[in-house]
Protein backbone atom coordinates (compact mmCIF):
# COMPACT_ATOMS: atom_id res chain seq x y z
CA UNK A 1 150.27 249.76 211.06
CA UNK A 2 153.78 250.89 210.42
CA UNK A 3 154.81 253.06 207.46
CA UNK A 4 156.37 250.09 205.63
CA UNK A 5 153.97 247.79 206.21
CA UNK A 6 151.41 250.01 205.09
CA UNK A 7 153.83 250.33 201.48
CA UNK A 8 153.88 246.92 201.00
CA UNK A 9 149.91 246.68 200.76
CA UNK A 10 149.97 249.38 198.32
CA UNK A 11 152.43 247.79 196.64
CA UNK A 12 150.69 244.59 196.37
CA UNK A 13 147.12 246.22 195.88
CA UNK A 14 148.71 248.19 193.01
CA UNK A 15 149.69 244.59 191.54
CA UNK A 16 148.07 242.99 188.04
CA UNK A 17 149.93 239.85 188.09
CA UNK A 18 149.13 238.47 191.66
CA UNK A 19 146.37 236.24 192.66
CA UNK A 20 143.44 238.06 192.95
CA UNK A 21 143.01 236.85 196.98
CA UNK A 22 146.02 238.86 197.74
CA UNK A 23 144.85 241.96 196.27
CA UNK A 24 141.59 241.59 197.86
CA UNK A 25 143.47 241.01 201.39
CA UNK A 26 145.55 244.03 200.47
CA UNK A 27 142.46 246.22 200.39
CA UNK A 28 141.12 245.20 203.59
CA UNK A 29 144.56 245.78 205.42
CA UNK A 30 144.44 249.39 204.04
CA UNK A 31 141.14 250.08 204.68
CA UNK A 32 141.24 249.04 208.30
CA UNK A 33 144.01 251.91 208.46
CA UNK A 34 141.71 254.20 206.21
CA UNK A 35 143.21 253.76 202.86
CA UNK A 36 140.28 253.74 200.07
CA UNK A 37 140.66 252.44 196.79
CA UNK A 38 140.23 254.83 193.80
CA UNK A 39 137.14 255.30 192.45
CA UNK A 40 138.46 253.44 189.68
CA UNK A 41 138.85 250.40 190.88
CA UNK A 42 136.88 251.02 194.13
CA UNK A 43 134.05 248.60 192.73
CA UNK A 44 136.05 245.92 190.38
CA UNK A 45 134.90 242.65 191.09
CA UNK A 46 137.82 240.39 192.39
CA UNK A 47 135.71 237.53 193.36
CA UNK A 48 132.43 236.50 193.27
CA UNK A 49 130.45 233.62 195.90
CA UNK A 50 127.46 231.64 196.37
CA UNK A 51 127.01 230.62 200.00
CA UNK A 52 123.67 227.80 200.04
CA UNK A 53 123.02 226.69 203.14
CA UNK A 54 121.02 223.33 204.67
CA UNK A 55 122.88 220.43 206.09
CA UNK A 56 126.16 222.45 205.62
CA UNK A 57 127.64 224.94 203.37
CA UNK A 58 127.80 224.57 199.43
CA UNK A 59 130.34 227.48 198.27
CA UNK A 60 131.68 227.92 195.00
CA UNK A 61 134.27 230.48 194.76
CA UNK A 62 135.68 231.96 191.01
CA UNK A 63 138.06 234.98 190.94
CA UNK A 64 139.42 237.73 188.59
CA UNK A 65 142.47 236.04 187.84
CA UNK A 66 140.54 232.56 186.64
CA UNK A 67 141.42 230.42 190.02
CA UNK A 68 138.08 228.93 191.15
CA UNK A 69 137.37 227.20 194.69
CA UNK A 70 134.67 224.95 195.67
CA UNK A 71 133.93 223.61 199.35
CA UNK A 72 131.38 221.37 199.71
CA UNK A 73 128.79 220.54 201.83
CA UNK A 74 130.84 216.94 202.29
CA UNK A 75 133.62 219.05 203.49
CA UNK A 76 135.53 218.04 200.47
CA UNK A 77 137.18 220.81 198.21
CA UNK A 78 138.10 221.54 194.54
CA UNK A 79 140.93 223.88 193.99
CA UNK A 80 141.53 225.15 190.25
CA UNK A 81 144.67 227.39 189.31
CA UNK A 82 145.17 226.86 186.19
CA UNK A 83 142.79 228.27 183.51
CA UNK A 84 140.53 225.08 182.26
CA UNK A 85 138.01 225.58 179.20
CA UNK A 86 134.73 224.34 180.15
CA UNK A 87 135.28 226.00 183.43
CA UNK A 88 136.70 229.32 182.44
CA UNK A 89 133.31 230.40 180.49
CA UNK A 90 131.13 230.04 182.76
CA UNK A 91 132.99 231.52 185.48
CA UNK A 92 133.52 234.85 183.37
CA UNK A 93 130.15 234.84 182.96
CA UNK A 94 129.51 234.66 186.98
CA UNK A 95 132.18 237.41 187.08
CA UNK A 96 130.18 239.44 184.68
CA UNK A 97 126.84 239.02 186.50
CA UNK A 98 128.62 239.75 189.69
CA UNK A 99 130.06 242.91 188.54
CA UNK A 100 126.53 244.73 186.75
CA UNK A 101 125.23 243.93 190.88
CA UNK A 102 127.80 245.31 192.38
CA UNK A 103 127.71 248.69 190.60
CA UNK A 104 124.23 249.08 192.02
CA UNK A 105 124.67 248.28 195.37
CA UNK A 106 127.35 250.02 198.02
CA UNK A 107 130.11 247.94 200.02
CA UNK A 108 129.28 246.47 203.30
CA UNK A 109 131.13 248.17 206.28
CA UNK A 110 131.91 245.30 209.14
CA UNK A 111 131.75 241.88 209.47
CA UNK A 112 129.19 239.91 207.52
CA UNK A 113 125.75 238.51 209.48
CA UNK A 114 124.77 235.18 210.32
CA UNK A 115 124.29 233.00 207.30
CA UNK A 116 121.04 230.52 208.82
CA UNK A 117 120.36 227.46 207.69
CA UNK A 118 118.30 227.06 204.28
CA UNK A 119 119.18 230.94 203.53
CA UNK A 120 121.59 231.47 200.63
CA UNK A 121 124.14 234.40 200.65
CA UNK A 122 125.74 235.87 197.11
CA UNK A 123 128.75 238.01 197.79
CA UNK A 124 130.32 240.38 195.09
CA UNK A 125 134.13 240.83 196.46
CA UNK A 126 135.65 244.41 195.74
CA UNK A 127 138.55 246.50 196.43
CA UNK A 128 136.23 248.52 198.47
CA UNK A 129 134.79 245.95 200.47
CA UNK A 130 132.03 243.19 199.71
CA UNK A 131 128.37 243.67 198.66
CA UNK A 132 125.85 241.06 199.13
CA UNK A 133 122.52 239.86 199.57
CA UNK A 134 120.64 237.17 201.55
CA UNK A 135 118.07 235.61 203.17
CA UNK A 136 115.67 232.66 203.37
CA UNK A 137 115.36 230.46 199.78
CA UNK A 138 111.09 231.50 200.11
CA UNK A 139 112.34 235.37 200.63
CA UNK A 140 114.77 235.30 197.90
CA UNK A 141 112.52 234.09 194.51
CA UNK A 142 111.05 236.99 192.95
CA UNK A 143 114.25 239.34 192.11
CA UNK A 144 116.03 238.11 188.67
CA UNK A 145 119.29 239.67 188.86
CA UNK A 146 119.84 237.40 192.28
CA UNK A 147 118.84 234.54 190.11
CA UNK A 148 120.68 235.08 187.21
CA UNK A 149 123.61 235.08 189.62
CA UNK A 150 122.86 232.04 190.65
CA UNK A 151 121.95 230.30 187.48
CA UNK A 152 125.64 231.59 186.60
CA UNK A 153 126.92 230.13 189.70
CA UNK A 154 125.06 226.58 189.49
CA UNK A 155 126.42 226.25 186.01
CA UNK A 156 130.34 227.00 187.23
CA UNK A 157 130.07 224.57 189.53
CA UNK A 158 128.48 221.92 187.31
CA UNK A 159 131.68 222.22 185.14
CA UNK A 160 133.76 222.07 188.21
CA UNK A 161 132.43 219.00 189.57
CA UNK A 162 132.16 217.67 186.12
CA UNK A 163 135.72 218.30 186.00
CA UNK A 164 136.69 216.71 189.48
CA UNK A 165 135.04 213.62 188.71
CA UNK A 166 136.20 213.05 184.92
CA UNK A 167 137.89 210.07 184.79
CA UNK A 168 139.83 211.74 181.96
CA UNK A 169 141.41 214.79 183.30
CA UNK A 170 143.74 217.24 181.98
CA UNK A 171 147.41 217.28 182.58
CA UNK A 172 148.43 218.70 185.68
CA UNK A 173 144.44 218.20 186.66
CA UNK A 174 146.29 216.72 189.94
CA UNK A 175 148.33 219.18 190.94
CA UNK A 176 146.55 222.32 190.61
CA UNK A 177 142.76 221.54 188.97
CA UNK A 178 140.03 220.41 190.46
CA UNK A 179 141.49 218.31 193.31
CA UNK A 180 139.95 216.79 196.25
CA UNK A 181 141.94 218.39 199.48
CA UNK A 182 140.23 215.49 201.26
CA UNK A 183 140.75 212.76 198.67
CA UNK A 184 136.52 211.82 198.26
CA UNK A 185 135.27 213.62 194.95
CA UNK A 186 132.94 216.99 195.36
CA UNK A 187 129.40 215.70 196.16
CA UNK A 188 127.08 216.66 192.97
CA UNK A 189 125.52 220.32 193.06
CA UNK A 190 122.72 220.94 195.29
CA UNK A 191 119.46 222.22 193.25
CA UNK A 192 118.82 225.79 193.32
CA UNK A 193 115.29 227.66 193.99
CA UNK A 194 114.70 229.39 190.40
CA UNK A 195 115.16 233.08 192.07
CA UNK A 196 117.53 235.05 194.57
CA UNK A 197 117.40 238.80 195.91
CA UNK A 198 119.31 241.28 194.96
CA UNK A 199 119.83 244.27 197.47
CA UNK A 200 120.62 243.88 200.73
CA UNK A 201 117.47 244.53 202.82
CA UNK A 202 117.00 241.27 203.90
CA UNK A 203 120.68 240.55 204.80
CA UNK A 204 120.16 242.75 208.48
């Protein structure tokens, strides 16, 4: 990477008032070149994901600067930008959850494994990298952090779908909330087994 180049990441990692994808892309740009992150804001949570698995993908998305994503397993999507009440609580709360799990585990170094089908993935996305935990819904029932997670997740994306299919939406709902990239409203959220892992020795 050239010297500039590599300026302009630290420029934009350094950043408060972009999105919080950038910064997060910033990050892994500088520490492909080995650039870590400070230890204080090594382990920040930037975003925080629920990956279900079965006929497709289910994956709500919420982020440190209040944008939320949702791709469903319809391969329909619901974008948010634009902070929204009944979505904006729960997502902290997700944010919260995702945070107290990734102080106790360490970033993952490389590219993520295979996600199989009816295995459910949550991923805690850092400055210093992600940290996650999967494996098989029967595997991943007994650890209540990993739940908690996704109890916080299920209830984001109830608000977002809720949201999407309102027929009373907030201004600007069109433009930036809770659209439908494919026109067909999100399909209604898939139920989740009562508990999830939490470390990563299943995700090898």
């Amino acid at each position: 990477m050239r010297p500039e180049a590599e300026g302009l990441w630290r420029a934009v990692a350094a950043r408060s008032d972009v999105e919080s994808r950038h910064v997060l892309q910033a990050w892994q740009f500088l520490r492909s070149i080995g650039v870590e992150p400070p230890a204080a804001v090594a382990k920040h949570v930037l975003g925080a994901i629920a990956e279900v698995t079965g006929s497709g993908h289910d994956v709500p998305a919420v982020y440190a600067d209040g944008s939320v994503r949702y791709l469903n397993v319809g391969g329909g999507a619901v974008v948010i930008d634009e902070p929204i009440d009944s979505v904006t609580a729960p997502a902290r709360d997700l944010l919260g959850i995702a945070q107290a799990l990734a102080d106790v585990l360490e970033p993952w170094d490389g590219d993520l494994p295979e996600l199989p089908r009816d295995h459910t993935r949550i991923l805690m996305l850092t400055p210093s990298g992600p940290h996650f935990g999967q494996g098989p819904d029967r595997v991943l029932q007994s650890d209540e952090a990993a739940a908690t997670f996704l109890a916080a997740a299920t209830a984001t994306l109830v608000a977002v779908v809720g949201l999407a299919t309102s027929p009373q939406r907030p201004a600007g709902h069109d433009r930036t909330a809770g659209r439908s990239l494919k026109g067909d409203s999100p399909s209604e959220p898939r139920p989740q087994p009562p508990d999830r892992q939490r470390a990563r020795e299943h995700a090898r």
